[in-house]
Protein backbone atom coordinates (compact mmCIF):
# COMPACT_ATOMS: atom_id res chain seq x y z
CA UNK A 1 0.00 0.00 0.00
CA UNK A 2 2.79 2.48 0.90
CA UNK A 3 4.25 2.02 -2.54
CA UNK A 4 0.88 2.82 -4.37
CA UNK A 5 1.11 5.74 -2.60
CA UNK A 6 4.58 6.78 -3.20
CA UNK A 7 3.86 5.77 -7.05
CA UNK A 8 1.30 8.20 -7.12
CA UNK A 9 2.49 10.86 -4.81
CA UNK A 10 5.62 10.81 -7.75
CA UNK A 11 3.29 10.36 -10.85
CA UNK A 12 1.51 13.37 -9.52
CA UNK A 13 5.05 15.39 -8.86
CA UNK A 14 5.71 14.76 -12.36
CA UNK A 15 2.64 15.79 -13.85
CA UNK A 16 2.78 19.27 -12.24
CA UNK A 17 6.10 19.64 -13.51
CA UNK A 18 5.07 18.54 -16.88
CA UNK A 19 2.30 21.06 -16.40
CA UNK A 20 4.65 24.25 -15.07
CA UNK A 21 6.75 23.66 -18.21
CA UNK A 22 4.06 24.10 -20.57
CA UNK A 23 2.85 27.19 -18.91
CA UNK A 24 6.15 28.43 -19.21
CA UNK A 25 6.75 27.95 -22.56
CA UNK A 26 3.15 28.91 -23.74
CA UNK A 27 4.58 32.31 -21.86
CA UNK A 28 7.05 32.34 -23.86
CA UNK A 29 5.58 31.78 -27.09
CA UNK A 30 2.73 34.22 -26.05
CA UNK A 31 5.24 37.00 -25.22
CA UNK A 32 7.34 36.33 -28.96
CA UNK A 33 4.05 37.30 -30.57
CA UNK A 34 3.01 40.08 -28.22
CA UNK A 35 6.32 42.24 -27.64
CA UNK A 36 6.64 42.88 -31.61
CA UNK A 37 2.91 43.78 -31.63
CA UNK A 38 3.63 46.12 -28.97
CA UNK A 39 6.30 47.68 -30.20
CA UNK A 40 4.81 48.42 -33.64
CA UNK A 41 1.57 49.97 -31.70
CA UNK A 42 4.30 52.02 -29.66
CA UNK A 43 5.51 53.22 -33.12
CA UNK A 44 2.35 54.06 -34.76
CA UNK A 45 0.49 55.52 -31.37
CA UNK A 46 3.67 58.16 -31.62
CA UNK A 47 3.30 58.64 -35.30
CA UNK A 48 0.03 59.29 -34.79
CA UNK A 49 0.30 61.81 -32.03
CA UNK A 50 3.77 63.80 -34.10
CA UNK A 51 0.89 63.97 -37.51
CA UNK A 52 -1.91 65.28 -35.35
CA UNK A 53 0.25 67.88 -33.60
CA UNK A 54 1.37 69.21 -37.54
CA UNK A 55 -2.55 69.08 -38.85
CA UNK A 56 -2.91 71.46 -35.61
CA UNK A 57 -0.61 73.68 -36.22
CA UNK A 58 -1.16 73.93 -39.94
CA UNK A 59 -4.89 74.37 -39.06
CA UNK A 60 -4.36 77.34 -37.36
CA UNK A 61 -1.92 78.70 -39.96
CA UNK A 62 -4.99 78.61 -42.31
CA UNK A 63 -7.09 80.10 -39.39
CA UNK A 64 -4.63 82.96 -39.23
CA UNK A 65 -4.28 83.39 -43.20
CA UNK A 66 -8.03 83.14 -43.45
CA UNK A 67 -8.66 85.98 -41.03
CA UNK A 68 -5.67 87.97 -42.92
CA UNK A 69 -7.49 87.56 -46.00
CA UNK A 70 -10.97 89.00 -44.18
CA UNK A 71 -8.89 91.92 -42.46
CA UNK A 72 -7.89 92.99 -46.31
């Protein structure tokens, strides 16, 4: 009987390693895909922002030259 239970107690130890490996290396795998995606987003998100600022600033030039041409 105590042997059963040593079998098993060492069946199950093995399993939950098993088990904490694959975790860890679905991690991994997860993170190769997501860190790329993440940076790229980083990259456009900035983009993004640097054009808005410009279309701001040239829409008030056109604000200002607008107004100029009213004034005249």
């Amino acid at each position: 009987m105590s042997k059963d239970v040593e079998s098993r107690q060492v069946k199950a130890t093995h399993f939950m390693q098993g088990v904490v490996i694959e975790a860890v290396l679905l991690l991994v795998v997860f993170l190769l895909g997501f860190v790329p995606m993440w940076l790229k987003s980083r990259e456009s998100a900035s983009r993004l922002s640097e054009a808005e600022r410009h279309l701001n600033l040239a829409q008030i030039q056109n604000a200002l030259a607008a107004a100029a041409v009213d004034v005249q």
